[in-house]
N, C-alpha and C. Protein backbone atom coordinates (compact mmCIF):
# COMPACT_ATOMS: atom_id res chain seq x y z
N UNK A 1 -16.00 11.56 20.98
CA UNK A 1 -14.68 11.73 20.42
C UNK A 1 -14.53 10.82 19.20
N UNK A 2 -14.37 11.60 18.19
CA UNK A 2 -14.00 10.54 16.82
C UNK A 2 -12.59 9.72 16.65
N UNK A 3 -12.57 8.64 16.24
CA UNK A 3 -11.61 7.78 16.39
C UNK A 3 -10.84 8.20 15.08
N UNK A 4 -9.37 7.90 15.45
CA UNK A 4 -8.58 8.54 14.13
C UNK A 4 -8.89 7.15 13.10
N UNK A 5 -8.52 7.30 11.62
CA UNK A 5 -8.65 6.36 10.76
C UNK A 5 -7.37 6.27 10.49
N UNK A 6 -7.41 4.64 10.13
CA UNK A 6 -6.05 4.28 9.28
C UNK A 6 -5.90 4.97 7.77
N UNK A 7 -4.95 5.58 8.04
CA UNK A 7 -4.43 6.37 6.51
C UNK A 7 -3.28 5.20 5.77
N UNK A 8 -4.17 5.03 3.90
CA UNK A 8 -3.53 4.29 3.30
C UNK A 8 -2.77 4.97 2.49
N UNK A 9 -1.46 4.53 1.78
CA UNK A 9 -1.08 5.52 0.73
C UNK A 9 -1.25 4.36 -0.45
N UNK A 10 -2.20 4.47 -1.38
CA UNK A 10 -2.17 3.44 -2.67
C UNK A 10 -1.52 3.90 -3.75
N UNK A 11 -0.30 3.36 -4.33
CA UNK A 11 0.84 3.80 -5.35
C UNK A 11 0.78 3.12 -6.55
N UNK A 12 -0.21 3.13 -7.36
CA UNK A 12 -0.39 2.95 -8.77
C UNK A 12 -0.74 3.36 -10.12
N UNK A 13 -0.74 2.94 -11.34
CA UNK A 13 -0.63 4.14 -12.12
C UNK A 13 -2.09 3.87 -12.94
N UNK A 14 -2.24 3.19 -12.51
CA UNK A 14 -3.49 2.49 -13.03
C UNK A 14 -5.24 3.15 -12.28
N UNK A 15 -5.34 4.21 -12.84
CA UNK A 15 -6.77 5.00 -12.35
C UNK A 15 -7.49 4.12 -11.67
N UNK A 16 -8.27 2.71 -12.63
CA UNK A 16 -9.51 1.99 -12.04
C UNK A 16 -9.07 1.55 -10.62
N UNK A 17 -7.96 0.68 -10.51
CA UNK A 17 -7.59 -0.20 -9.75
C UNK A 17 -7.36 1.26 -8.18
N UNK A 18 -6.98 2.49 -8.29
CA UNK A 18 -6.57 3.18 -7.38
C UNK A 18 -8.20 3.92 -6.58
N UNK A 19 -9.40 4.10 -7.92
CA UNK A 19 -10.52 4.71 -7.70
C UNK A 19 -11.43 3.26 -6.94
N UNK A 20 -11.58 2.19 -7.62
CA UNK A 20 -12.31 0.94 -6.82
C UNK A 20 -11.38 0.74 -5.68
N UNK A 21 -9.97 0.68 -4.93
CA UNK A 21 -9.48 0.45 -3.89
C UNK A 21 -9.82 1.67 -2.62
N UNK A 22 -10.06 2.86 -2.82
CA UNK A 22 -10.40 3.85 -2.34
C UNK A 22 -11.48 3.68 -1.54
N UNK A 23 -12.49 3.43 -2.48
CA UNK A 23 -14.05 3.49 -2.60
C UNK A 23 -14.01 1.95 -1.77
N UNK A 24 -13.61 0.76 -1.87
CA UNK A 24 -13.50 -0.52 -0.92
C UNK A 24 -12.88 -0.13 0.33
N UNK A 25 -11.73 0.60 0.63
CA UNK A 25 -11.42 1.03 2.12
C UNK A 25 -11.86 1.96 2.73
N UNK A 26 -12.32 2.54 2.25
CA UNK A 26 -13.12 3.87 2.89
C UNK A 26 -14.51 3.05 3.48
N UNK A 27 -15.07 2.50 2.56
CA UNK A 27 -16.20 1.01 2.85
C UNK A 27 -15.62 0.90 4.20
N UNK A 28 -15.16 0.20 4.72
CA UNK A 28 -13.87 -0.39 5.53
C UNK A 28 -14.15 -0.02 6.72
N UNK A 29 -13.78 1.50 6.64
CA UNK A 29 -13.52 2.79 7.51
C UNK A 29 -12.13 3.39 7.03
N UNK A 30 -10.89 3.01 6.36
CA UNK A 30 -10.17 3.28 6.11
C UNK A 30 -10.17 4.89 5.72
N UNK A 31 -8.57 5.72 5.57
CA UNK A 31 -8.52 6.79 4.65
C UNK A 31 -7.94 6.88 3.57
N UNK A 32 -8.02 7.04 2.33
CA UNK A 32 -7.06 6.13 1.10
C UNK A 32 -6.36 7.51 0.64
N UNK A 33 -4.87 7.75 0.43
CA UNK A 33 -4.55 8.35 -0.48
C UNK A 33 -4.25 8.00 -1.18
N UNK A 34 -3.98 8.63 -2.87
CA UNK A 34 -3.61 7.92 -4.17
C UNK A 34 -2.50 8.98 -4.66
N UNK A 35 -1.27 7.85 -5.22
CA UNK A 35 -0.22 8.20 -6.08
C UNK A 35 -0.15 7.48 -7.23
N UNK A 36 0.20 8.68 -8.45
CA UNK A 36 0.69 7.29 -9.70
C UNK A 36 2.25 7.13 -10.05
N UNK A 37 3.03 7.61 -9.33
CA UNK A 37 4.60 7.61 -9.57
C UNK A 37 5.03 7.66 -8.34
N UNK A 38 6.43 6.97 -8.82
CA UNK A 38 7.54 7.14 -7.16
C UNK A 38 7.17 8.76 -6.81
N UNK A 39 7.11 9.92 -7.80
CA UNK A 39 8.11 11.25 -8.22
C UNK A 39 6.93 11.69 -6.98
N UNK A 40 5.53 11.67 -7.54
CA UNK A 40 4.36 12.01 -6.22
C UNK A 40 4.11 11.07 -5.15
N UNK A 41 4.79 9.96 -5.16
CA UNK A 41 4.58 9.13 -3.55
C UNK A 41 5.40 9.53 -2.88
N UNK A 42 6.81 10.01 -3.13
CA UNK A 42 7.57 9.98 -2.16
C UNK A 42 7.43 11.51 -1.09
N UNK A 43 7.09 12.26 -1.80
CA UNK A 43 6.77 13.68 -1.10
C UNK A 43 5.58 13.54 -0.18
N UNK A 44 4.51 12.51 -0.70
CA UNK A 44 3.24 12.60 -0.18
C UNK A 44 3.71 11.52 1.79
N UNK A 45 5.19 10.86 1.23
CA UNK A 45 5.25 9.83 2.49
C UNK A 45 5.93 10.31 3.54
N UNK A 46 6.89 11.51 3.01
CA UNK A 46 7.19 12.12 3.97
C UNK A 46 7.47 13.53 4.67
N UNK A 47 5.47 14.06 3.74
CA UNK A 47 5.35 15.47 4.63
C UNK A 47 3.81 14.62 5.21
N UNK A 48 3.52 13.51 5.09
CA UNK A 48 2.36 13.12 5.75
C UNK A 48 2.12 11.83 6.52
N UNK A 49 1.48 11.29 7.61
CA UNK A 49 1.46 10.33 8.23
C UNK A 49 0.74 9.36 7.39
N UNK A 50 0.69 7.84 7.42
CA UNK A 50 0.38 6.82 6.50
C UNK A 50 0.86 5.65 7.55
N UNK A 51 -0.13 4.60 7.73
CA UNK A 51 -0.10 3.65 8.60
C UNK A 51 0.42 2.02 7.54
N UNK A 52 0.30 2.55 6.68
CA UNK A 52 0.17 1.29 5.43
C UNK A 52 0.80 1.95 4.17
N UNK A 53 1.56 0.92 3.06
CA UNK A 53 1.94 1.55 1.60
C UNK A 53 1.41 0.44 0.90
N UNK A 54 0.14 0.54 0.00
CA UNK A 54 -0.29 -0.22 -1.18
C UNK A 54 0.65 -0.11 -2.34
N UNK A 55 1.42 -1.24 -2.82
CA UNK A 55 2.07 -0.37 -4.21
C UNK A 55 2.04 -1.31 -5.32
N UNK A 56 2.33 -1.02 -6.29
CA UNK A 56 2.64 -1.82 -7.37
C UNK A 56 3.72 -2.05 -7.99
N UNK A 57 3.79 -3.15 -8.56
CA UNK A 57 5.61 -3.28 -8.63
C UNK A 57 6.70 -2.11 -9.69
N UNK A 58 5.34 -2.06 -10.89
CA UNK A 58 5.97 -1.60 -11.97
C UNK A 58 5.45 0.26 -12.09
N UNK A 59 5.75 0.64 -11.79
CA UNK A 59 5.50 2.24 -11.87
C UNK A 59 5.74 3.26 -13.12
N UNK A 60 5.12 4.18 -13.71
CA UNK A 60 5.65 4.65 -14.98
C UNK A 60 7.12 5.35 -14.77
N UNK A 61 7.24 5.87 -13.58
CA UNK A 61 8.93 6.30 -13.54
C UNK A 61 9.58 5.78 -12.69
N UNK A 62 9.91 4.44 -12.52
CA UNK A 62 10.51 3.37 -11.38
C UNK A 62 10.27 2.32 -10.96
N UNK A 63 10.46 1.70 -10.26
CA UNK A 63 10.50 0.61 -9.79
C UNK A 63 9.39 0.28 -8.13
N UNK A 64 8.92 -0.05 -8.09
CA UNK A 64 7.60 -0.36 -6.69
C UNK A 64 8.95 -0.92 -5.91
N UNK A 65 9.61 -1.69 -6.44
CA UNK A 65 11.01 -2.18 -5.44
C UNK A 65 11.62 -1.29 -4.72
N UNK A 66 12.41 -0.06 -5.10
CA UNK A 66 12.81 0.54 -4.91
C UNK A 66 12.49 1.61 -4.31
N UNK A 67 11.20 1.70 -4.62
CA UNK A 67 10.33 2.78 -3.99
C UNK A 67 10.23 2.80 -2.65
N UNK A 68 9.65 0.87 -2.43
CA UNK A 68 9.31 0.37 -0.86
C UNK A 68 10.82 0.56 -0.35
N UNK A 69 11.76 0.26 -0.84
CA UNK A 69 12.90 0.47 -0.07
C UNK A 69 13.63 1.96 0.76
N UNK A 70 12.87 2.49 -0.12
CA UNK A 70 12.93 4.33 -0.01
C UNK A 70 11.99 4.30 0.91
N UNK A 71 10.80 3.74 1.34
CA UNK A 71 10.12 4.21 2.07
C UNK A 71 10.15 3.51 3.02
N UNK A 72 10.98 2.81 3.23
CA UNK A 72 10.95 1.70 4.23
C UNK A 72 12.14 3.17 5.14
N UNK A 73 12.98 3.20 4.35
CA UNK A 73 13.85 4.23 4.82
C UNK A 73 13.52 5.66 5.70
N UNK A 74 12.32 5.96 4.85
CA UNK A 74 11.99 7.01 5.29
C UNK A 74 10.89 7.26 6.40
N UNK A 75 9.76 6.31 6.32
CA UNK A 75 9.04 5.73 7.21
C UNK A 75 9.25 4.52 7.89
N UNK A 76 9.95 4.06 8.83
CA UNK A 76 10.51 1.93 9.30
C UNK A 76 9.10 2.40 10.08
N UNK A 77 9.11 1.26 10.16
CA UNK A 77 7.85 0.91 10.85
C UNK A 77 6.45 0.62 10.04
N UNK A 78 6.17 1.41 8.63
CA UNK A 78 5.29 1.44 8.38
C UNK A 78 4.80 0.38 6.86
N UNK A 79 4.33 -0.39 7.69
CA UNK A 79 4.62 -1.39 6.34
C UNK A 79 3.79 -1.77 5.18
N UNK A 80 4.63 -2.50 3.84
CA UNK A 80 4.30 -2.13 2.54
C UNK A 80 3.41 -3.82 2.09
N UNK A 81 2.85 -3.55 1.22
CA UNK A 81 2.19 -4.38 0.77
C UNK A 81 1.84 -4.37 -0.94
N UNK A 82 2.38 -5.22 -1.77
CA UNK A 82 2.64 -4.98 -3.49
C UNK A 82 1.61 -5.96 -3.46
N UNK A 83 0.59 -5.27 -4.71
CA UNK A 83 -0.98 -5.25 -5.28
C UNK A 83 -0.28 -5.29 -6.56
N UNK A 84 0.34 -5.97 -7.80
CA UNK A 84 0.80 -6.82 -8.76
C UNK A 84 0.46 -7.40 -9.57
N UNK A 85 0.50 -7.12 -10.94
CA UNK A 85 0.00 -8.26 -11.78
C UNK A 85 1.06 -9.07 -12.31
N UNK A 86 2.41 -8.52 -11.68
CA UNK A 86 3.58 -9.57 -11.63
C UNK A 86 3.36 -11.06 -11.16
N UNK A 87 3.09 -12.00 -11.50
CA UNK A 87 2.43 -13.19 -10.49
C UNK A 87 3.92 -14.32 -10.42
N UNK A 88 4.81 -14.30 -10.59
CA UNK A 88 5.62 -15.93 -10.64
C UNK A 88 6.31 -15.33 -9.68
N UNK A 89 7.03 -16.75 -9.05
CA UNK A 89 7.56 -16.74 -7.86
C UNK A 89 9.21 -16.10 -7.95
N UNK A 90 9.53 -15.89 -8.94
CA UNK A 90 10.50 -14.24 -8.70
C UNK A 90 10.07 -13.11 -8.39
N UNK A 91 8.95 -13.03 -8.77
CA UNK A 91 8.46 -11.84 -8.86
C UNK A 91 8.28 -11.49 -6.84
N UNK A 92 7.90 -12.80 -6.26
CA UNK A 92 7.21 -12.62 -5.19
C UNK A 92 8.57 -12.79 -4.38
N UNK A 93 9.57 -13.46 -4.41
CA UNK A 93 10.80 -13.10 -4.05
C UNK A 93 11.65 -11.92 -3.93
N UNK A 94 11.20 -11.30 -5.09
CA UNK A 94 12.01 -9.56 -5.49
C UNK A 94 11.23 -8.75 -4.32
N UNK A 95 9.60 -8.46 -4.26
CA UNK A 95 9.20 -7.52 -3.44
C UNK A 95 9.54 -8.07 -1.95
N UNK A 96 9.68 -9.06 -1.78
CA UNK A 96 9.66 -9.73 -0.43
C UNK A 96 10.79 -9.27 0.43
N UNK A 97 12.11 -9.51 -0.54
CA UNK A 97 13.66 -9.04 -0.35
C UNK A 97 13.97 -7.62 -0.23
N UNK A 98 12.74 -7.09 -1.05
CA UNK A 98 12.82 -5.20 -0.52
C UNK A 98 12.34 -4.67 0.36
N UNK A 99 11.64 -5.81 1.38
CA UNK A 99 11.15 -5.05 2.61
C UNK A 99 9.75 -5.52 2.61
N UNK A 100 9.11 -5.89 1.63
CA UNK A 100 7.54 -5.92 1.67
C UNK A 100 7.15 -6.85 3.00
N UNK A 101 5.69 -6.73 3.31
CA UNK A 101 5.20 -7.25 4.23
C UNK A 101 4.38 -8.71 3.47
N UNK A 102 3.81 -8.44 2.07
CA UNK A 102 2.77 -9.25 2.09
C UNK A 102 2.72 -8.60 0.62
N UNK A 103 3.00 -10.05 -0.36
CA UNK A 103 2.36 -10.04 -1.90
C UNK A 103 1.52 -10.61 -2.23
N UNK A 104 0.31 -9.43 -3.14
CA UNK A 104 -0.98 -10.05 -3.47
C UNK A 104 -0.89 -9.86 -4.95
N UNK A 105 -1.21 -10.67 -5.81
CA UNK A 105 -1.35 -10.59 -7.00
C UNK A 105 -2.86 -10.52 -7.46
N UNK A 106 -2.71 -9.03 -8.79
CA UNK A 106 -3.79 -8.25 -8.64
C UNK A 106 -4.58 -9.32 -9.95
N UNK A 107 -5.62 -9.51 -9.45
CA UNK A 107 -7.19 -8.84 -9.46
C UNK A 107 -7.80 -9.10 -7.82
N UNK A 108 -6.65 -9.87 -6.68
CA UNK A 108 -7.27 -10.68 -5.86
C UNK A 108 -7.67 -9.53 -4.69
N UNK A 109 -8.79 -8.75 -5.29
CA UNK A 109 -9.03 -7.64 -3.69
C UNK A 109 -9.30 -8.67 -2.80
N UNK A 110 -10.10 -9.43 -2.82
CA UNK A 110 -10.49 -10.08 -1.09
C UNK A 110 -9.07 -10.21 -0.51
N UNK A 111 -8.27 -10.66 -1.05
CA UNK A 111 -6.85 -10.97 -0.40
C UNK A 111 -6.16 -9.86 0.27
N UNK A 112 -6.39 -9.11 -0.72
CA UNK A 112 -5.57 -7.34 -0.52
C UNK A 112 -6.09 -7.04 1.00
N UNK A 113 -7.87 -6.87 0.75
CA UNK A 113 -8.74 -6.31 1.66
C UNK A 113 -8.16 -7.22 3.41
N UNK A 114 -7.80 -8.11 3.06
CA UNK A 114 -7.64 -9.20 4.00
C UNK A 114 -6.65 -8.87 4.69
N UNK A 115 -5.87 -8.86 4.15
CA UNK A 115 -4.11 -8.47 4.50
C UNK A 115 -4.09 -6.84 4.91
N UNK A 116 -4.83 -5.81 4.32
CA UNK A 116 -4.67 -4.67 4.94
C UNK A 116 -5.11 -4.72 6.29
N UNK A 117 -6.55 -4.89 6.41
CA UNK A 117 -6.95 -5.36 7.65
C UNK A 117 -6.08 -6.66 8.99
N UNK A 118 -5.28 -7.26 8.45
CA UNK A 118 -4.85 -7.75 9.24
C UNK A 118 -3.26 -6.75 9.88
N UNK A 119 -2.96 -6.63 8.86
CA UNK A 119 -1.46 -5.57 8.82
C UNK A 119 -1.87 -4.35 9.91
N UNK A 120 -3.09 -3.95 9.72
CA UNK A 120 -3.61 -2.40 10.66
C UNK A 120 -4.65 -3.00 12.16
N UNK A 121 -4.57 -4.02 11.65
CA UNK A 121 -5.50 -4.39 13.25
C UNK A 121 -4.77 -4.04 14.27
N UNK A 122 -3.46 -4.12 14.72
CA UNK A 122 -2.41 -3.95 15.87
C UNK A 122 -2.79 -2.38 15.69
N UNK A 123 -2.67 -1.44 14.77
CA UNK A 123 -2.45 0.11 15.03
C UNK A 123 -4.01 0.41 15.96
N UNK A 124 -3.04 1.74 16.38
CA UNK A 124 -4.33 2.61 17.07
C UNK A 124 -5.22 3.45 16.41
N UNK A 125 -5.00 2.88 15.41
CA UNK A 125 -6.14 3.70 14.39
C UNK A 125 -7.42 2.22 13.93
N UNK A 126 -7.25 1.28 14.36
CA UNK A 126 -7.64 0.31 13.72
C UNK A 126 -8.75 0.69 13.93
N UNK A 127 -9.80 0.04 12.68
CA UNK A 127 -11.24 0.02 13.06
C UNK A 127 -12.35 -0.79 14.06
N UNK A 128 -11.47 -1.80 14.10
CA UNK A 128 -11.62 -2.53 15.24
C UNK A 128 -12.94 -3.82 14.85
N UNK A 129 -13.29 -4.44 13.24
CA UNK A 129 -13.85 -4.73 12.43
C UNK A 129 -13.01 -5.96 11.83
């Protein structure tokens, strides 16, 4: 019997950063989906299951703030994590206050990688790794 995988939704607009995060969780065991706007994350969060939300703060049509707050709404339970090249401590205050679970400021994958894995270890999808 095959074990289900943790499904990610990664929300950035930025190709490299969405194609190398993919290709690192799937590594993993993970399942990665990719969005580059609120306009295609939000449809993708709630006609489909997603154990995790990778996002970024600044989006080409919105806000990563606002987004997680929408999806906090639409999915509770399923929690968010902002991948950022926003780095000062407003910045890490703003996503924190919208619901986020855990801010990593980007280039730091080991951190990211760290924190997803710890965030999905409790689910029943975990890899168990």
């Amino acid at each position: 019997m095959s074990q289900v995988k943790c499904r990610v939704l990664f929300i950035d607009d930025h190709e490299d950063s969405s194609e190398m995060l993919t290709l690192l969780l799937s590594e993993e065991g993970y399942e990665v989906e990719s969005a580059k706007s609120v306009a295609e994350a939000l449809p993708m969060a709630s006609s489909q299951h997603f154990d995790l939300y990778v996002l970024d703060k600044n989006l080409p049509d919105g806000s990563g703030l606002e987004l997680c707050s929408k999806l906090m709404e639409l999915t509770p339970g399923v929690p968010c994590i902002f991948y950022t090249g926003d780095v000062y401590e407003l910045h890490r205050a703003e996503v924190m206050a919208a619901g986020a679970n855990v801010y990593i400021a980007k280039p730091d994958l080991e951190g990211l990688i760290e924190n997803i894995k710890k965030l999905l270890a409790e689910k029943e999808c975990s890899t168990g790794s």
